[in-house]
N, C-alpha and C. Protein backbone atom coordinates (compact mmCIF):
# COMPACT_ATOMS: atom_id res chain seq x y z
N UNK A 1 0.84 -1.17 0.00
CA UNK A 1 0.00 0.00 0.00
C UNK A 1 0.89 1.24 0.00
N UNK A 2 0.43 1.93 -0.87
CA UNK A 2 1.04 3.41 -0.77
C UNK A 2 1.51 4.13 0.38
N UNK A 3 2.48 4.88 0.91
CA UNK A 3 2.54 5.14 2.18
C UNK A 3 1.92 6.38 2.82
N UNK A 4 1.20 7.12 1.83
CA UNK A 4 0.40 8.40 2.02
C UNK A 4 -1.18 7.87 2.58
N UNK A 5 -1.40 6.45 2.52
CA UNK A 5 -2.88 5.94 3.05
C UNK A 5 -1.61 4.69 4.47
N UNK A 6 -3.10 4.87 5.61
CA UNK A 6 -3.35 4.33 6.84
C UNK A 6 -3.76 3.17 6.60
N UNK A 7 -3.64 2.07 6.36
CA UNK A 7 -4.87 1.11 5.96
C UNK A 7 -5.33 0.46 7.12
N UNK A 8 -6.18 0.62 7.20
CA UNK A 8 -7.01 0.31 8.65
C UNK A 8 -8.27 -1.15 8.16
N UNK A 9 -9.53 -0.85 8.60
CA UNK A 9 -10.08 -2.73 8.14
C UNK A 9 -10.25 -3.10 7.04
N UNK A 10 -10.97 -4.10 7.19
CA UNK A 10 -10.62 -4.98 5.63
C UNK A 10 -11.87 -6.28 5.91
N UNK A 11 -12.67 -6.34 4.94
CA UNK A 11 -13.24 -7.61 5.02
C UNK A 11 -13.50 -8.42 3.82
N UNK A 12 -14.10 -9.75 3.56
CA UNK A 12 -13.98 -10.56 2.07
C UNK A 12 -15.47 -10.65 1.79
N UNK A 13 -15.59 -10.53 1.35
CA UNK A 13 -17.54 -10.72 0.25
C UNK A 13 -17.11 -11.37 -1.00
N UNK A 14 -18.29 -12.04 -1.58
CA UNK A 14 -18.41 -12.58 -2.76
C UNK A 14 -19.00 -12.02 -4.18
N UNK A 15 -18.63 -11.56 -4.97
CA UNK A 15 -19.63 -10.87 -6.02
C UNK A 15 -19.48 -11.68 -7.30
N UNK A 16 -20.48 -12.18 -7.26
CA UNK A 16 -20.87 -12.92 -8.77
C UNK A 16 -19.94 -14.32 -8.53
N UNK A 17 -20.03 -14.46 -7.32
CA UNK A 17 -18.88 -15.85 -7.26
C UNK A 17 -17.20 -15.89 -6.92
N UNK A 18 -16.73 -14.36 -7.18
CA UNK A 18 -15.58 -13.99 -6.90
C UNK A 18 -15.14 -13.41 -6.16
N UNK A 19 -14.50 -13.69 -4.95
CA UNK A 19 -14.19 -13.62 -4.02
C UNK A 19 -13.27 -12.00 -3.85
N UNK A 20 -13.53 -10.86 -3.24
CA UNK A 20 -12.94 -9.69 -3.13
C UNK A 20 -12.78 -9.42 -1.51
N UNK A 21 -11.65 -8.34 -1.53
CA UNK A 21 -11.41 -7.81 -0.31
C UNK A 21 -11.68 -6.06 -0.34
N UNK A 22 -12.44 -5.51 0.56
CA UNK A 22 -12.66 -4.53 0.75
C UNK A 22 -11.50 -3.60 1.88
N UNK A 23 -11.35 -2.59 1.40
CA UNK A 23 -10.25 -2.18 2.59
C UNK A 23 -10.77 -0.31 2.36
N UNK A 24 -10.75 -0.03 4.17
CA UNK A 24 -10.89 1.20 4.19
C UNK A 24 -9.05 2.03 4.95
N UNK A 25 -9.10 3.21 4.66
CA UNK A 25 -8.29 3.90 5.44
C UNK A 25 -8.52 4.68 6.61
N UNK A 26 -7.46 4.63 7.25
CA UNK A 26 -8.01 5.38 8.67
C UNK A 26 -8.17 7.08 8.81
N UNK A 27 -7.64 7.69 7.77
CA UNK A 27 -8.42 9.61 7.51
C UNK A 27 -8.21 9.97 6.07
N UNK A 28 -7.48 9.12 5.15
CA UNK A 28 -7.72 9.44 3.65
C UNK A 28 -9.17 9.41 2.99
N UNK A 29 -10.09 8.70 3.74
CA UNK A 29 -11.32 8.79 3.11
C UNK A 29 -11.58 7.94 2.22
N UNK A 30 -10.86 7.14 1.58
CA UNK A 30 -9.91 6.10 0.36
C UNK A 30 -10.64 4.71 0.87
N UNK A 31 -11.17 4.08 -0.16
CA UNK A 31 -10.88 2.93 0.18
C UNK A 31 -10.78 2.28 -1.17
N UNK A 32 -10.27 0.32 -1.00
CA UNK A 32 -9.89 -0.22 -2.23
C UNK A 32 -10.53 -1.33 -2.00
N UNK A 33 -10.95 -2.00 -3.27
CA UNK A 33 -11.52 -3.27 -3.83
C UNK A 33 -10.44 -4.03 -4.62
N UNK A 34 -9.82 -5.15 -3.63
CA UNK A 34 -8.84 -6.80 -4.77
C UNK A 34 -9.71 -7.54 -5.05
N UNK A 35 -8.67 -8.72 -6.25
CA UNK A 35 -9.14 -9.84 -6.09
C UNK A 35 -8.63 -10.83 -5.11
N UNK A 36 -9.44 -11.12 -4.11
CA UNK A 36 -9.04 -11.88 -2.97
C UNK A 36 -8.04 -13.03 -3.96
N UNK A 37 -8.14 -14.02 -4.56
CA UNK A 37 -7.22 -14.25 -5.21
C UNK A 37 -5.88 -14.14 -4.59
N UNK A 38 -5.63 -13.00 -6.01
CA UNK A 38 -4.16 -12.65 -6.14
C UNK A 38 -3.89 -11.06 -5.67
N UNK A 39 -4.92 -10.54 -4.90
CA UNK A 39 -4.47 -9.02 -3.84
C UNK A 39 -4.63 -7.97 -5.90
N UNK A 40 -5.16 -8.28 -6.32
CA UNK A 40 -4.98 -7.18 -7.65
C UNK A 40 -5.89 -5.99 -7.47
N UNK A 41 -5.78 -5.02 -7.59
CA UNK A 41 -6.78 -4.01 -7.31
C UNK A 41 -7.60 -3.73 -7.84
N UNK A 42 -8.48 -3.63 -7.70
CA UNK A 42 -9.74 -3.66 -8.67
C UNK A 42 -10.58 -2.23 -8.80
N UNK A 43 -10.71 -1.92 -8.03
CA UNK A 43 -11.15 -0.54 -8.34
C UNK A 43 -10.87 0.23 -6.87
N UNK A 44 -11.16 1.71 -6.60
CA UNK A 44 -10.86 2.63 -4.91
C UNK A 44 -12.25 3.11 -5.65
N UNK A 45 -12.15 4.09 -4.02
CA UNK A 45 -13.46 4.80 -4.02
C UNK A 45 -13.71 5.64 -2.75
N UNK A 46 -14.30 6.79 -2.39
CA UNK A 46 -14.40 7.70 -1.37
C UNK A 46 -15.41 7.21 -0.75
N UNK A 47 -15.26 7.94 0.24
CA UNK A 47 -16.48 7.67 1.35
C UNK A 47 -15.97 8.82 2.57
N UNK A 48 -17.22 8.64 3.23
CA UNK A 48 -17.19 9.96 4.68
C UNK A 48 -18.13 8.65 5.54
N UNK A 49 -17.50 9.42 6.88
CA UNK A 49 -18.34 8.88 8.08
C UNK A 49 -18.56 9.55 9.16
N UNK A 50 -19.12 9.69 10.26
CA UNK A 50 -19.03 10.66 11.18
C UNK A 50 -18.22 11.63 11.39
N UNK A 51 -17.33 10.36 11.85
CA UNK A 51 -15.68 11.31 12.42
C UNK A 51 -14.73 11.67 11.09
N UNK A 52 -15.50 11.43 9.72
CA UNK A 52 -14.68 11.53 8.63
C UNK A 52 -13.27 10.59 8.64
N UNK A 53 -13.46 9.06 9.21
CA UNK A 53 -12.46 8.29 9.33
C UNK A 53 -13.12 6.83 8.99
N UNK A 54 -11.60 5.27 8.96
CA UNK A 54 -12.49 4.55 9.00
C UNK A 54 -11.87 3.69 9.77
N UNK A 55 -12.64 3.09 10.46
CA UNK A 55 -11.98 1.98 11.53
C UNK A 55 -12.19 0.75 11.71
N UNK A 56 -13.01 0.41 11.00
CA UNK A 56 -12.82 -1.23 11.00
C UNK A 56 -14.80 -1.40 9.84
N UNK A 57 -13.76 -2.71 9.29
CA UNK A 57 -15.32 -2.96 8.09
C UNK A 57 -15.72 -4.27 8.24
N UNK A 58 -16.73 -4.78 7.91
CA UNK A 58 -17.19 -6.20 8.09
C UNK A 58 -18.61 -6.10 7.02
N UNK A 59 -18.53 -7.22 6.15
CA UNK A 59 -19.91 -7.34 5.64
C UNK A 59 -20.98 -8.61 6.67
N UNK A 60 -22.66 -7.76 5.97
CA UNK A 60 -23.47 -8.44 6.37
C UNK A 60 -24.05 -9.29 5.31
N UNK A 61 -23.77 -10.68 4.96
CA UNK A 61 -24.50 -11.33 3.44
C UNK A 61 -25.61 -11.30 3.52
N UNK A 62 -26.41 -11.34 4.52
CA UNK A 62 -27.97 -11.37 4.67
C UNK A 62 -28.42 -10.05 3.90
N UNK A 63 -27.93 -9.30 4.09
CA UNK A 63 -28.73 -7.69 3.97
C UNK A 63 -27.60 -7.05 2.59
N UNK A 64 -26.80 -7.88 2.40
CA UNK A 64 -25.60 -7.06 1.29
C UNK A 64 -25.03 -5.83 1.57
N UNK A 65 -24.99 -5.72 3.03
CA UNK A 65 -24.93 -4.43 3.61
C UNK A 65 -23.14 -4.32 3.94
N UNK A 66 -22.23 -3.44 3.82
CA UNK A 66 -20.99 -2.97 4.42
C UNK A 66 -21.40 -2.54 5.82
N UNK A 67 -20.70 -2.96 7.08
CA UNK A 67 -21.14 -2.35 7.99
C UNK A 67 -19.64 -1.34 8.65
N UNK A 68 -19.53 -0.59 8.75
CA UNK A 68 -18.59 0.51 9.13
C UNK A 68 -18.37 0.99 10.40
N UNK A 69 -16.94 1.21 11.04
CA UNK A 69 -17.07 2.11 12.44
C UNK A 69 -15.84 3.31 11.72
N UNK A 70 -15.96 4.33 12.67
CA UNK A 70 -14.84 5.49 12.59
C UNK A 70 -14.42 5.96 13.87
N UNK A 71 -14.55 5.32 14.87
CA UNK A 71 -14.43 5.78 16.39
C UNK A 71 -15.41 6.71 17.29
N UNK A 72 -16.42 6.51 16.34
CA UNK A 72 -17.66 7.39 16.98
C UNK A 72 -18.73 6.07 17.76
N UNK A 73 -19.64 6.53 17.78
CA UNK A 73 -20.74 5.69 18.74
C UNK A 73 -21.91 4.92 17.49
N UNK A 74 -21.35 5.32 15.80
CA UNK A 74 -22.01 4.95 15.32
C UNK A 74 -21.77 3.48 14.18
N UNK A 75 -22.69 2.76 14.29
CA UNK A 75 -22.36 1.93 13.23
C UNK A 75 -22.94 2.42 11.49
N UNK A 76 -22.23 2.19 10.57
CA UNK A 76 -22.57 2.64 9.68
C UNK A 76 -22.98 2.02 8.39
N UNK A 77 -23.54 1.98 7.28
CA UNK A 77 -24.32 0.59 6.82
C UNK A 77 -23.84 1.52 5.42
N UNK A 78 -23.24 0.54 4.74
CA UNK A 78 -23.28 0.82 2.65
C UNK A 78 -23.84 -0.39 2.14
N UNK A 79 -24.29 0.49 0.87
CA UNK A 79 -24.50 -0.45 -0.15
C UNK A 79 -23.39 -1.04 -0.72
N UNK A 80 -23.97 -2.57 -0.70
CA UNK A 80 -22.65 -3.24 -1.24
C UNK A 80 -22.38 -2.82 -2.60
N UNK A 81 -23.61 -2.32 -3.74
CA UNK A 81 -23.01 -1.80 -4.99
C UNK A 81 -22.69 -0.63 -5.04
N UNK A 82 -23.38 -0.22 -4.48
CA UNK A 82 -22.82 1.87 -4.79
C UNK A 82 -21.74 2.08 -3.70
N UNK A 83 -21.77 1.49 -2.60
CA UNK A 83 -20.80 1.85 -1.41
C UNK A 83 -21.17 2.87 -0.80
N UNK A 84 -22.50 3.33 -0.89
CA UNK A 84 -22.81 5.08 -0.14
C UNK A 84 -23.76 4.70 1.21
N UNK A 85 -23.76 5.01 2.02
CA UNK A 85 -24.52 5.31 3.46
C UNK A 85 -25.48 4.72 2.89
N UNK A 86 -26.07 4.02 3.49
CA UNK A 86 -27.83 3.55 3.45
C UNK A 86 -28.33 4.10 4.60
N UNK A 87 -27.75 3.86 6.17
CA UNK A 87 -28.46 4.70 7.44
C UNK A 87 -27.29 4.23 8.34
N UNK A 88 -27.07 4.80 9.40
CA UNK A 88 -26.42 4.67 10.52
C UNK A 88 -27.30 4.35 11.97
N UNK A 89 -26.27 3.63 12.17
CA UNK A 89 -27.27 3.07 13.93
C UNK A 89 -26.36 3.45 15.00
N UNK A 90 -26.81 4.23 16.32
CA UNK A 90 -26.31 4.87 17.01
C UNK A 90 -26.02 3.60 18.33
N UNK A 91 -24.98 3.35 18.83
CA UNK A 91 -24.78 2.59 19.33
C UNK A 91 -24.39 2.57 20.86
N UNK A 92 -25.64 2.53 21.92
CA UNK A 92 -25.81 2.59 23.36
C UNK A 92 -25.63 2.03 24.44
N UNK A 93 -25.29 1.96 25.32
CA UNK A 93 -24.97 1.08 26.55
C UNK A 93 -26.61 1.15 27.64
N UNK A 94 -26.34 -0.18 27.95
CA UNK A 94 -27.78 -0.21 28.77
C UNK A 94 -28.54 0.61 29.39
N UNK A 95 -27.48 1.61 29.91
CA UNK A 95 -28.34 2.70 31.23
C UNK A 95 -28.25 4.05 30.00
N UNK A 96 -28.35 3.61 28.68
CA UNK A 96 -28.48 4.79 27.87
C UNK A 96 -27.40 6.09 27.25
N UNK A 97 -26.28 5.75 27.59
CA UNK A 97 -25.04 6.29 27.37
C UNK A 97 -24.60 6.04 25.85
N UNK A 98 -24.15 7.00 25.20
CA UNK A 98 -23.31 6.53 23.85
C UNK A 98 -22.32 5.50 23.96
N UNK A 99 -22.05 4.51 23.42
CA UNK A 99 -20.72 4.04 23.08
C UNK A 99 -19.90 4.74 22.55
N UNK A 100 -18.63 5.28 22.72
CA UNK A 100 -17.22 6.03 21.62
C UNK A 100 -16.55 4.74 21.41
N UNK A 101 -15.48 5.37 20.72
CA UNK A 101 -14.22 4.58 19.73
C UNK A 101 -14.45 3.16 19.43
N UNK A 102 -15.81 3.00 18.69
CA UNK A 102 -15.94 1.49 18.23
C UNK A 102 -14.89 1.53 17.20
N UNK A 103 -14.70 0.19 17.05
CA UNK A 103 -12.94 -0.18 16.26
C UNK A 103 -13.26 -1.28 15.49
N UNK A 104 -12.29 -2.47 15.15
CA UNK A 104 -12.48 -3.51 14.56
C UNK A 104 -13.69 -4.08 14.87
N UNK A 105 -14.68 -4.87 13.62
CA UNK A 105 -15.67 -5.38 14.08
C UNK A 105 -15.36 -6.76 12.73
N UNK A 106 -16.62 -7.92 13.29
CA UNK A 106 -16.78 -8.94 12.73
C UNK A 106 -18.65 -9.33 12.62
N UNK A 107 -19.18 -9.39 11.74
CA UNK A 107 -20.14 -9.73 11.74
C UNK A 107 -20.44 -11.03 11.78
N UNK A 108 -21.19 -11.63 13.18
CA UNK A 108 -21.49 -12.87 13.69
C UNK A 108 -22.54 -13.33 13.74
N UNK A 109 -23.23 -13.92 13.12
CA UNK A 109 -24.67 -14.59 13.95
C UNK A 109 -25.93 -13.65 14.32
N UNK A 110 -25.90 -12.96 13.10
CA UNK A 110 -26.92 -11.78 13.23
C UNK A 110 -26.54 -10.81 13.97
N UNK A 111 -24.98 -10.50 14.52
CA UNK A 111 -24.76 -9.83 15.79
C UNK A 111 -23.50 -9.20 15.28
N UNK A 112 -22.57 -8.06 15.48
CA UNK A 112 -21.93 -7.34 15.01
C UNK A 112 -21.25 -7.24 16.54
N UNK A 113 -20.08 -7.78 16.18
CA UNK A 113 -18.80 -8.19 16.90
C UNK A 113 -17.86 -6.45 17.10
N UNK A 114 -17.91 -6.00 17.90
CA UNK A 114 -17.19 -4.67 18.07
C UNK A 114 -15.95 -4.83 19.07
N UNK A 115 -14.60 -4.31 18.72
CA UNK A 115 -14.00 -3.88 20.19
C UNK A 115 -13.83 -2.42 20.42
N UNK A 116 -13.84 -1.85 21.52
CA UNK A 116 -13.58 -0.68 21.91
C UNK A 116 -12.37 -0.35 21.55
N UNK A 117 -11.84 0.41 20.99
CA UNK A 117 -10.43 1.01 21.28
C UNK A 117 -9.97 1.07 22.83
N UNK A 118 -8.59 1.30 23.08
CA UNK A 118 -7.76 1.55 24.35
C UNK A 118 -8.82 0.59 25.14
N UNK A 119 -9.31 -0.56 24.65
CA UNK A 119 -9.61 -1.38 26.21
C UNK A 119 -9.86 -2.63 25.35
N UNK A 120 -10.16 -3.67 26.59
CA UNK A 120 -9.57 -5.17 26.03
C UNK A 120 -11.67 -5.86 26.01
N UNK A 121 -12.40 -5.32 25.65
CA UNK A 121 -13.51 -5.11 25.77
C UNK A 121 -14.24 -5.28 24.24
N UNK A 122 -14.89 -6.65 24.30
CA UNK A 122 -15.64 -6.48 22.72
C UNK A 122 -17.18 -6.69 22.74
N UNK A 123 -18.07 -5.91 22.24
CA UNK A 123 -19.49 -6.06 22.51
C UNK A 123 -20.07 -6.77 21.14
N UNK A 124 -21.20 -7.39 21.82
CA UNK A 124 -22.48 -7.84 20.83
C UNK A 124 -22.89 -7.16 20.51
N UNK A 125 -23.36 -6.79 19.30
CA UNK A 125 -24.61 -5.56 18.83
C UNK A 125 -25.33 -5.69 18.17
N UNK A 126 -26.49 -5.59 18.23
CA UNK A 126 -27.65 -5.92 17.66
C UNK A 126 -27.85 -4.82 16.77
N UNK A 127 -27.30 -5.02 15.42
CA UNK A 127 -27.15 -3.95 13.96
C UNK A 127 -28.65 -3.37 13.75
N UNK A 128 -29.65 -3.34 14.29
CA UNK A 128 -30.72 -3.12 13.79
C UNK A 128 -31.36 -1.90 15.30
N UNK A 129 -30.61 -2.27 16.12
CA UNK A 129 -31.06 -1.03 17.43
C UNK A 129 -29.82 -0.57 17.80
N UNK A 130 -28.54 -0.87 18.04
CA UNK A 130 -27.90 -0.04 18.64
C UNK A 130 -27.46 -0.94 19.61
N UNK A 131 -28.75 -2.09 20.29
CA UNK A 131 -28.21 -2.41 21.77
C UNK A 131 -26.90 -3.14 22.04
N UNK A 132 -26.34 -3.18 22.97
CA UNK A 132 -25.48 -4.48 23.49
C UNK A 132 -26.11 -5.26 23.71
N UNK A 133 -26.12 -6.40 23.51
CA UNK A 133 -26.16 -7.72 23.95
C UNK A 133 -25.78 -8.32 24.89
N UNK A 134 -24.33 -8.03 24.23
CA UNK A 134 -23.34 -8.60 25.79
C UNK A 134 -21.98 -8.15 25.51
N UNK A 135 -21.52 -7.95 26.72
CA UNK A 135 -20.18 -7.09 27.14
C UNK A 135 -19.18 -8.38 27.10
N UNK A 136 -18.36 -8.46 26.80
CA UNK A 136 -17.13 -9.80 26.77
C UNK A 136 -16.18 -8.99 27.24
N UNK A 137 -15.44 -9.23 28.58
CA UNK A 137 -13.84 -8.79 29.19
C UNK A 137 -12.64 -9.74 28.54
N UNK A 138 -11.83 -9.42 27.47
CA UNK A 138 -10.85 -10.15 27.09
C UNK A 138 -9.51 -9.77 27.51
N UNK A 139 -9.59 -9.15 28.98
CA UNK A 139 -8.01 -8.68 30.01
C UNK A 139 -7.26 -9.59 30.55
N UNK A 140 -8.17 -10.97 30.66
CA UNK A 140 -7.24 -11.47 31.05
C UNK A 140 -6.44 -12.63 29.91
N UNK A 141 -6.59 -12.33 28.59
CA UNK A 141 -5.54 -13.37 27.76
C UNK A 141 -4.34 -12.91 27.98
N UNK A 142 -3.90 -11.37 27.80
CA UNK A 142 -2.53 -10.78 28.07
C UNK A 142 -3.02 -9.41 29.11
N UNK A 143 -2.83 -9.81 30.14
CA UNK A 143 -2.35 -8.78 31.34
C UNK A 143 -1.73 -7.87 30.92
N UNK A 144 -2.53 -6.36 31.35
CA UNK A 144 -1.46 -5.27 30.99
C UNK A 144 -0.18 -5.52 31.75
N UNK A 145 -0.48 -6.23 32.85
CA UNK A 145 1.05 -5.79 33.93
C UNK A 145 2.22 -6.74 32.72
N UNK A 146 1.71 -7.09 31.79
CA UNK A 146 2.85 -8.16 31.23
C UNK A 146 3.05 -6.97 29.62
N UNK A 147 2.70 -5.69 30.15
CA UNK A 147 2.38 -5.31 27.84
C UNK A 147 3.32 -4.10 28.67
N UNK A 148 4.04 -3.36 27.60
CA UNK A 148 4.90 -2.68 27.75
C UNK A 148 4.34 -1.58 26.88
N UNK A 149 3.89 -1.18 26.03
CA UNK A 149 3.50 -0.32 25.33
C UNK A 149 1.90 0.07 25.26
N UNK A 150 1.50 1.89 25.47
CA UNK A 150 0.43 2.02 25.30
C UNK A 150 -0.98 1.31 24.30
N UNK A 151 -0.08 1.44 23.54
CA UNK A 151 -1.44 0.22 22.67
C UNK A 151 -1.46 -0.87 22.59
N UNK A 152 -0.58 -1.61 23.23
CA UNK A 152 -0.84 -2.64 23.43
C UNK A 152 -2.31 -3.29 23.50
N UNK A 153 -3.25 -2.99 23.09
CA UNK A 153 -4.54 -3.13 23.11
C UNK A 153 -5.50 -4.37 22.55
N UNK A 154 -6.52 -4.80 22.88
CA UNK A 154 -7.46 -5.73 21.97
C UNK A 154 -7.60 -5.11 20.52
N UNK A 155 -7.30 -5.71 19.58
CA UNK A 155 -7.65 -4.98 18.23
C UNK A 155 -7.84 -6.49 17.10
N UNK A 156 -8.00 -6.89 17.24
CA UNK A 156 -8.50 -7.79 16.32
C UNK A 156 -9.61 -8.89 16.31
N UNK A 157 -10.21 -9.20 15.41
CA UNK A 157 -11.60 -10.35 15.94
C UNK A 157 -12.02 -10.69 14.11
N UNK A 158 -11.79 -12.16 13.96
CA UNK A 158 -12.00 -12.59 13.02
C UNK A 158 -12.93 -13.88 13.04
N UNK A 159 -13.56 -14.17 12.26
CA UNK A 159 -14.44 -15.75 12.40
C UNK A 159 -13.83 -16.65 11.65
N UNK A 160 -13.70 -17.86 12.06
CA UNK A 160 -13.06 -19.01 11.36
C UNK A 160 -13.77 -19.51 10.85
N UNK A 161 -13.50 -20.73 10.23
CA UNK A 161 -14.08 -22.00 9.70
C UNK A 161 -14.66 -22.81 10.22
N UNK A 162 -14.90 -22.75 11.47
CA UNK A 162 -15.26 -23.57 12.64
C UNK A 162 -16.13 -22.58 13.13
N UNK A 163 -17.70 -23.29 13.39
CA UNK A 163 -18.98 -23.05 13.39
C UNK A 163 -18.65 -22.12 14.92
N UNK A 164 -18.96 -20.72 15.06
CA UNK A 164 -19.50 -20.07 16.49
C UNK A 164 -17.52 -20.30 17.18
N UNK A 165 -16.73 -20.00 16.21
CA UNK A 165 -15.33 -20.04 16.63
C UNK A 165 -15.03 -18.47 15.99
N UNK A 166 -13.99 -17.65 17.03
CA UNK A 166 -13.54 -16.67 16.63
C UNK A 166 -12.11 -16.44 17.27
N UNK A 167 -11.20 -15.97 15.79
CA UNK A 167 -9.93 -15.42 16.62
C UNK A 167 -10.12 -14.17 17.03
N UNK A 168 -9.24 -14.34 18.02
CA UNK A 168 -8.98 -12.52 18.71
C UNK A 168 -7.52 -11.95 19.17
N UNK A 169 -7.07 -11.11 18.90
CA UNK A 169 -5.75 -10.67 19.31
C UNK A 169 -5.60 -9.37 19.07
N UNK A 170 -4.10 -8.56 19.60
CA UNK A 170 -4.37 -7.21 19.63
C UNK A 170 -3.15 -6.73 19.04
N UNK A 171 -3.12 -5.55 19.05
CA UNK A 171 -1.82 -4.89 18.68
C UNK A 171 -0.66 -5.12 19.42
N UNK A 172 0.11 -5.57 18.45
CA UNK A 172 1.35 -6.07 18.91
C UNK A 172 1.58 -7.06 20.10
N UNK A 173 0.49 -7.80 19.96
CA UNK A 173 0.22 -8.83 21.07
C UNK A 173 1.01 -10.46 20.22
N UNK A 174 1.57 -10.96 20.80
CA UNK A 174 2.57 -11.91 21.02
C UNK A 174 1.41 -13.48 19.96
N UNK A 175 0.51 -13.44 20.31
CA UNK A 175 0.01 -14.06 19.99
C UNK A 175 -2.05 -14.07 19.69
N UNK A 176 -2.48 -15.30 19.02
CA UNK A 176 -3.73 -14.76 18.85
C UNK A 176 -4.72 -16.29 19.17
N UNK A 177 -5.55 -15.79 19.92
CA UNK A 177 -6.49 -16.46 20.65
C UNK A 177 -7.83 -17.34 19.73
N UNK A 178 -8.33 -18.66 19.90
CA UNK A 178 -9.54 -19.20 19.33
C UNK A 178 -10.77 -18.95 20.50
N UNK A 179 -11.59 -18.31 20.24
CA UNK A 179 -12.46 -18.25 21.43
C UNK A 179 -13.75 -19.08 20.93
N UNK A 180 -14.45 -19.87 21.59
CA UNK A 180 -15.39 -20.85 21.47
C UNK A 180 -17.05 -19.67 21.94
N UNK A 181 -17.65 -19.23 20.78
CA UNK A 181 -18.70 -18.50 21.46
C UNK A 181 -20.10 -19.58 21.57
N UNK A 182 -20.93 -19.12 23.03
CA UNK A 182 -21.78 -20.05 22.72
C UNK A 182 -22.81 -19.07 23.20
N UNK A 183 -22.90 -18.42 22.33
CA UNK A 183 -24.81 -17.80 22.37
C UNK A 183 -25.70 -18.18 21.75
N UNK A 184 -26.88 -17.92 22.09
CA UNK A 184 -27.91 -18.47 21.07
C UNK A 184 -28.32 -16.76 20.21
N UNK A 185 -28.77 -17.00 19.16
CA UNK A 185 -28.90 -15.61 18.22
C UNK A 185 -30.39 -14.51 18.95
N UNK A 186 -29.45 -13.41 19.06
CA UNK A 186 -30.50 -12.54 19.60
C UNK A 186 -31.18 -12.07 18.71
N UNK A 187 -30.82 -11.93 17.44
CA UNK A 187 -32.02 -11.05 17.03
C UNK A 187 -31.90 -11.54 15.16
């Protein structure tokens, strides 16, 4: 990647059978379409979001929807063909408080996999209200008293091949975790 773009998330969808990777930047506004394949570029394209940033992407196949964060409290929804805003969902904590700095996400089981920035903290979200579901503490895989650097942080969450299995790991974290989820689908 060019060194004038941030490249921040990235997720894989299928179009017409062919497998692509979507990638946004973290304040160029930029983002790019490969062929999952062989990484070839296929086409870029602009976009805006709240905070005018982008922080982590995940598709929904049910709905053909891009779902988007930028470190604001909002989740953000594109069309998978045009790539433009369809609506944003404002994203709340139980006693009614905004969520800030949503970050990497994974779309799970009807449920939209978020971690917070600067904390080891990843929520359920129910893409269609805003709510949490459920709060997951992931502090204790790597102990801050063992991380040497401020960001050392939770930043990653991917789904495997293995049914209700997800990796998780963080910045510059030593290693990366299989977590076994067992919820039943909220919504």
């Amino acid at each position: 990647m060019d060194k004038q773009y941030f490249a921040e998330g990235m997720t894989y969808y299928e179009d017409d059978g062919v497998g692509k990777l979507i990638q946004i930047t973290w304040k160029s506004k930029t983002g790019f379409i490969y062929d999952a394949s062989n990484l070839e570029l296929l086409d870029t394209f602009t976009y805006d979001t709240k905070l005018g940033e982008g922080w982590g992407i995940t598709y929904d196949e049910s709905s053909d929807l891009f779902i988007v964060t930028d470190g604001s409290n909002m989740l953000h929804f594109w069309d998978r063909e045009t790539l433009e805003e369809s609506h944003r969902v404002e994203v709340v904590h139980p006693d009614s408080t905004p969520v800030v700095n949503l970050n990497e996400i994974e779309y799970w089981n009807g449920l939209v996999l978020s971690n917070v920035w600067q904390t080891d903290r990843i929520y359920a979200i129910n893409p269609e209200t805003g709510d949490i579901i459920l709060d997951m503490d992931f502090s204790s895989l790597w102990p801050r008293s063992q991380r040497g650097w401020l960001n050392d942080v939770l930043n990653g969450i991917s789904v495997t091949d293995v049914e209700d299995e997800l990796f998780v790991t963080g910045k510059k974290w030593p290693k990366f975790y299989r977590i076994k989820m067992n919820l039943p689908l909220f919504v």
